[in-house]
Protein backbone atom coordinates (compact mmCIF):
# COMPACT_ATOMS: atom_id res chain seq x y z
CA UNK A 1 98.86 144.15 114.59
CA UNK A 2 95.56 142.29 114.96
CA UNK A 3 93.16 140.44 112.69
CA UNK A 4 89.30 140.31 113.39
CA UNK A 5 88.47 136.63 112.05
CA UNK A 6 84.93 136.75 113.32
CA UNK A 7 83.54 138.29 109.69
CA UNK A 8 84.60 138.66 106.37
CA UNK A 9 85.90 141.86 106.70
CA UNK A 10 89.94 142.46 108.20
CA UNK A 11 89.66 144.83 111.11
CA UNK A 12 93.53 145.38 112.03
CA UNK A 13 94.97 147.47 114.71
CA UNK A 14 99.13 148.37 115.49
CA UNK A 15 100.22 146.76 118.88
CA UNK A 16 102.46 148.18 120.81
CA UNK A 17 105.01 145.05 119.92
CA UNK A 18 105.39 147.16 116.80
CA UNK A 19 106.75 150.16 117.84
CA UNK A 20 110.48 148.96 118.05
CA UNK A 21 110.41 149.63 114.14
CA UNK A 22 109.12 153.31 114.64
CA UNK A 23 112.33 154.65 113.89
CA UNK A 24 112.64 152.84 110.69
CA UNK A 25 112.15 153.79 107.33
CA UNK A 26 108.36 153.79 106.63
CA UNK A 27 109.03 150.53 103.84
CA UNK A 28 111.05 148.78 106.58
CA UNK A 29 108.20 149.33 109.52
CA UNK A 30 105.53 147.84 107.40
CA UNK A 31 107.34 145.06 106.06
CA UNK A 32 108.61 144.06 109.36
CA UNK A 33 105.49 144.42 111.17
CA UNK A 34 103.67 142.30 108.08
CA UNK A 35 106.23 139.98 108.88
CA UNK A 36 105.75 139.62 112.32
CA UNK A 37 101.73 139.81 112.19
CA UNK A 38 102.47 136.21 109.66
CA UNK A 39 104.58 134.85 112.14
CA UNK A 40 102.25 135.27 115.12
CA UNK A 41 99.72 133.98 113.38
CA UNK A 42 97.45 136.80 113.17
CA UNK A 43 96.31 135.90 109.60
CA UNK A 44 94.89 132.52 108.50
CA UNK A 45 95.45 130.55 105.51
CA UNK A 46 92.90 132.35 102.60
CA UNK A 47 93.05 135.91 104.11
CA UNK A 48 92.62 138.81 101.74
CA UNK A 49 95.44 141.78 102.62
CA UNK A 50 94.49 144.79 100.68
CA UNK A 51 96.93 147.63 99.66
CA UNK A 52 94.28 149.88 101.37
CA UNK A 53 93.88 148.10 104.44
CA UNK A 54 97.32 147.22 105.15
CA UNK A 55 97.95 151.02 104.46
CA UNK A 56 95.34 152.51 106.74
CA UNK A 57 96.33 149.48 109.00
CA UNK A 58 100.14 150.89 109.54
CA UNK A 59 98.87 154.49 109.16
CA UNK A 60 100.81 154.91 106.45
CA UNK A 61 100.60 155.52 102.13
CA UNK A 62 99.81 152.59 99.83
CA UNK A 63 103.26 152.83 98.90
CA UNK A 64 105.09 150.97 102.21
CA UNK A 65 102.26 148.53 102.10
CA UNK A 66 102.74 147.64 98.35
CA UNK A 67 106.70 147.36 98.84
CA UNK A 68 106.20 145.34 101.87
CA UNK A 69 103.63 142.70 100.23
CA UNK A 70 106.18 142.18 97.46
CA UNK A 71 108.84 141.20 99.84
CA UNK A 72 106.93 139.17 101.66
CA UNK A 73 105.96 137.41 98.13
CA UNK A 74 109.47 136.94 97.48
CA UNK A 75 109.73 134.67 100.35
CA UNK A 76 106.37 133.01 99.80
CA UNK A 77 104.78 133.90 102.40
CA UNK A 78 101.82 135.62 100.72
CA UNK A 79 100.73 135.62 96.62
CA UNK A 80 100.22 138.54 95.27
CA UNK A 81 96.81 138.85 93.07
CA UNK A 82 97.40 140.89 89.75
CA UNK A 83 95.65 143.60 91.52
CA UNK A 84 98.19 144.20 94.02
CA UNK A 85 95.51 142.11 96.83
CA UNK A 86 98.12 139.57 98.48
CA UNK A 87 96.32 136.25 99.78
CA UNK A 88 97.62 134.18 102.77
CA UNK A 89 98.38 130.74 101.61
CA UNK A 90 97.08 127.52 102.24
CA UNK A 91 100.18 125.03 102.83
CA UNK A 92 99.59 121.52 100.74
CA UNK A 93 100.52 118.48 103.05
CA UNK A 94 103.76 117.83 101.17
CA UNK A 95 104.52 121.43 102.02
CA UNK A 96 103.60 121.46 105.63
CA UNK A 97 105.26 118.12 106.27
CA UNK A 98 108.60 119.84 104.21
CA UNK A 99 108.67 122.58 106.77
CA UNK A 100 107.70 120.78 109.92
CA UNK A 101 111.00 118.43 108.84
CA UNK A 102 113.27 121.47 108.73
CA UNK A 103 111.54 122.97 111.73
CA UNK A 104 112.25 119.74 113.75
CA UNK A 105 116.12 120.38 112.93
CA UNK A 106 116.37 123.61 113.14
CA UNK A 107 114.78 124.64 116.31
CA UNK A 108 116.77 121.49 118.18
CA UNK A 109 119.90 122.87 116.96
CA UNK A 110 119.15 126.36 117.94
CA UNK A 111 118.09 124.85 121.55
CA UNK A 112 121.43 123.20 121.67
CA UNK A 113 123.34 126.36 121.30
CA UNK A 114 121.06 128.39 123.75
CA UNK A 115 121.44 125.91 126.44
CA UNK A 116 125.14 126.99 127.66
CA UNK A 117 124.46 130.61 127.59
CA UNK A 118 121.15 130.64 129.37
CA UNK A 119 121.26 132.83 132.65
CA UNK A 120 119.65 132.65 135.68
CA UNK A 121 117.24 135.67 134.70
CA UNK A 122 116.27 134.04 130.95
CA UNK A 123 115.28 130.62 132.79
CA UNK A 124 113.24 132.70 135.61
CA UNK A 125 111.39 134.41 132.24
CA UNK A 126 111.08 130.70 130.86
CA UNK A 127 109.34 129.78 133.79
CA UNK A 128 107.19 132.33 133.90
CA UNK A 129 106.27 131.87 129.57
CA UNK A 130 105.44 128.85 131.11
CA UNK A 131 103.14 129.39 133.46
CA UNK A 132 101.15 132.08 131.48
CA UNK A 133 100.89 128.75 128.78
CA UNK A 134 99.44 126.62 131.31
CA UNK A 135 97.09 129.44 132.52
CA UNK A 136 95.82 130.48 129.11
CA UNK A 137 95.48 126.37 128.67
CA UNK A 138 93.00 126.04 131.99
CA UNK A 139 91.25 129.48 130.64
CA UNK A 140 90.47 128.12 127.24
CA UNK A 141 92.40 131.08 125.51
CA UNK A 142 93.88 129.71 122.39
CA UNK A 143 95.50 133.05 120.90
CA UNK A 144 96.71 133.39 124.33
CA UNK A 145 98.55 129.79 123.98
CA UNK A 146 100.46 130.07 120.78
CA UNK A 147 101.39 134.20 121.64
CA UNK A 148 103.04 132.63 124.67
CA UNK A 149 104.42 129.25 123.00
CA UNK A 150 105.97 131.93 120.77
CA UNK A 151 107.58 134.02 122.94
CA UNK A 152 109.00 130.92 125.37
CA UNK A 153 110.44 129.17 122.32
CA UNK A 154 111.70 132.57 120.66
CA UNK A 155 112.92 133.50 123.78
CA UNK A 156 114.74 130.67 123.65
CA UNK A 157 116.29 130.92 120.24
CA UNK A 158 117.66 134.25 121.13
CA UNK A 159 119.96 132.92 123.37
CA UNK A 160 121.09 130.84 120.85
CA UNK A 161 123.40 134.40 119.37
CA UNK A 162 123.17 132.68 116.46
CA UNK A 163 121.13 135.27 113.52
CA UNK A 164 121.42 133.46 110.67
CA UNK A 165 119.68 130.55 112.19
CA UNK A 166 117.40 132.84 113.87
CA UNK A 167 116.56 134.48 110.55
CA UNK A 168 116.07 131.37 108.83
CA UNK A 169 113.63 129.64 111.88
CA UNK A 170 111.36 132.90 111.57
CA UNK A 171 110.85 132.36 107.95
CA UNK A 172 109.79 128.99 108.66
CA UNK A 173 107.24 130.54 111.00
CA UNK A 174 105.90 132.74 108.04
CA UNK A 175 104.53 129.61 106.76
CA UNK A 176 103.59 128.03 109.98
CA UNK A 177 102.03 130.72 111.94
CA UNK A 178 98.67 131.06 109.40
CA UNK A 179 98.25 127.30 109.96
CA UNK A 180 98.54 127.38 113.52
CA UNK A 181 96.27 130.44 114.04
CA UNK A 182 93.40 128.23 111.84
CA UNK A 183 94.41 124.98 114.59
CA UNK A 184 94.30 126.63 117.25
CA UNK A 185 91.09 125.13 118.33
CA UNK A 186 92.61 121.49 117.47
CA UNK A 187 95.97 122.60 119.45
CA UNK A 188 93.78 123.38 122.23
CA UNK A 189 91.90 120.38 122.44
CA UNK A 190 95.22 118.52 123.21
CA UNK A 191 95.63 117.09 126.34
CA UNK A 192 97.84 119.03 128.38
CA UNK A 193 100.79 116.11 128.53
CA UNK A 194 100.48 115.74 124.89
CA UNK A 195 99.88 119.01 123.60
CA UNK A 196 103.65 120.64 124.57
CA UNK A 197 106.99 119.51 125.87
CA UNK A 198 108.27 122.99 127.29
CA UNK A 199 107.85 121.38 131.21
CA UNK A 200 110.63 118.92 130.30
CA UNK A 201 112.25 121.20 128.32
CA UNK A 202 112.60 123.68 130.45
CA UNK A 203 113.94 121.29 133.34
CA UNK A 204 116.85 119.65 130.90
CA UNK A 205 117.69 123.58 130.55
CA UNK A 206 117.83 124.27 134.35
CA UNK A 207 120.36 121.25 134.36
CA UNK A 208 122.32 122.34 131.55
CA UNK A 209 121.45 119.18 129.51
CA UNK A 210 121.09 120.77 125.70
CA UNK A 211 120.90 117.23 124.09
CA UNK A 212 118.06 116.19 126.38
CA UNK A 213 116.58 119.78 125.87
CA UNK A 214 116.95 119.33 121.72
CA UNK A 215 115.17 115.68 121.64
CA UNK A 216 111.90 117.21 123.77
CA UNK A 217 111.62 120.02 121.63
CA UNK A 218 112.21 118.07 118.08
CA UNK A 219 109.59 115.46 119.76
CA UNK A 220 107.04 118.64 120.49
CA UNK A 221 107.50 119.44 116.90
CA UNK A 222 107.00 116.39 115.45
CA UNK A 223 103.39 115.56 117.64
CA UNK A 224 102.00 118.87 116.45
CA UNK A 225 102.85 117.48 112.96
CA UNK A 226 101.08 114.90 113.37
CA UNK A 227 97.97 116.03 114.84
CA UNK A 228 97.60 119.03 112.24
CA UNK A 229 98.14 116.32 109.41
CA UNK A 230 95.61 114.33 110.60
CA UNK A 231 93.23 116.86 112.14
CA UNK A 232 93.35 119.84 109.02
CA UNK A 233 92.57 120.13 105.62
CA UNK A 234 95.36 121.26 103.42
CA UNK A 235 95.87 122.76 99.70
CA UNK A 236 94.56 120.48 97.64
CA UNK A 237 93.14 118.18 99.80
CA UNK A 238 88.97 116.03 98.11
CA UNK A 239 86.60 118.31 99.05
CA UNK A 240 84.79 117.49 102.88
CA UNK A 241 82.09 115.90 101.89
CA UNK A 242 84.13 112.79 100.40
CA UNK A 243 86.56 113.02 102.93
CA UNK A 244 84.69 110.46 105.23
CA UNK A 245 85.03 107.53 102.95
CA UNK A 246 88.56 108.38 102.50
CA UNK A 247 88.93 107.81 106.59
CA UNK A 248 89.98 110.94 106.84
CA UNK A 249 87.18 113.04 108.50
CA UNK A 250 89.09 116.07 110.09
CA UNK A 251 87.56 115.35 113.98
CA UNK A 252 87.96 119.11 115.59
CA UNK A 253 86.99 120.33 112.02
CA UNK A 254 83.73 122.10 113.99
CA UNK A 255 86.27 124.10 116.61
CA UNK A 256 87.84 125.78 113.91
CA UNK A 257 84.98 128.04 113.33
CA UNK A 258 85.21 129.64 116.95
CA UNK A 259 86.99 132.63 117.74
């Protein structure tokens, strides 16, 4: 599924990374692929997602799409408006800095398990994850970047065999993925040594070192954190025009209006 962010008006299309649920019930397929469209990142914090739209989205009756927005309420990952319109939500900083903090255990721990069951043909897929990231880096492609820091890290997890800890690291990336999508600009303007750890990463996983492999990635985790804390506004945040006498002027505020 895609989002067009460039009006005011959701344009979304099925991708072909859906069609693993087509043989699920019709409820199932759209809550799943809602679900993975939030953890992508393909909506941003304040997005409207109509009955009707999702519907005609998934090519399917208001019905799936209703179900599917009340599930994903349940695990607060959208609010649903009295007339059944669901709203992506804006994370407050408490919030953001709650789930970054369980993110940066979480995600180590799942690295540690990964590490002794990685084979020869998941680190040659690694590798390549990570060369498409440093490509999509040099061609200023910031969807690009966080589809592939996605799939290297989730890639990752998976080796982990561990779905209970999978299950609860992607509903940590419900939350995180609208917040990332509205950074990406920011995330992009990293420098390249600063903005990811997966280079080191990857090498303490070719020697087999999971604790070494667990610190980069909790240390990736925690520099993002404190870039988007400093760099975005959040849920109740003073308003932008007061923000500057507060110290607090978000610097890449004008990227985030691209793309």
């Amino acid at each position: 599924m895609k989002c067009d962010h460039k009006n005011t008006g959701m344009t979304m299309t099925m991708t072909p990374e859906a069609l693993p649920f087509a043989d699920l019930p019709l409820e199932e397929q759209a809550y799943r692929r809602l679900r993975q469209a939030l953890v992508a990142g393909v909506f941003a914090p304040g997005d409207k997602l109509s009955i009707r739209r999702i519907a005609e989205a998934l090519g399917t009756s208001p019905m799936p799409a209703r179900t599917a927005l009340r599930r994903l309420a349940i695990e607060q990952a959208v609010d649903v408006l009295p007339s059944g319109t669901a709203i992506v939500p804006r994370l407050t900083r408490p919030a953001f800095l709650e789930l970054s903090t369980i993110r940066a255990t979480l995600e180590p721990l799942a690295t540690r398990l990964a590490a002794p069951r990685l084979d020869a043909a998941t680190l040659r897929t690694l590798e390549g994850l990570l060369a498409e990231h440093d490509a999509a880096r040099a061609a200023g492609k910031p969807e690009q970047l966080l589809r592939v820091d996605r799939e290297f890290l989730f890639t990752l997890y998976r080796q982990a065999d561990a779905p209970m800890l999978l299950g609860m690291i992607e509903a940590l990336w419900l939350r995180r993925g609208p917040l990332f999508w509205e950074a990406r600009w920011v995330l992009m303007s990293q420098p390249g040594d600063k903005a990811h750890r997966h280079g080191p990463l990857l090498e303490a996983l070719r020697k087999g070192d999971a604790a070494v492999a667990a610190r980069e990635l909790e240390a990736e985790i925690n520099d993002a954190t404190r870039v988007l804390l400093r760099e975005m506004r959040f849920q109740g945040d003073p308003p932008a025009n007061i923000l500057p006498s507060l110290g607090k002027a978000p610097r890449a505020r004008a990227k985030l209006t691209l793309g």
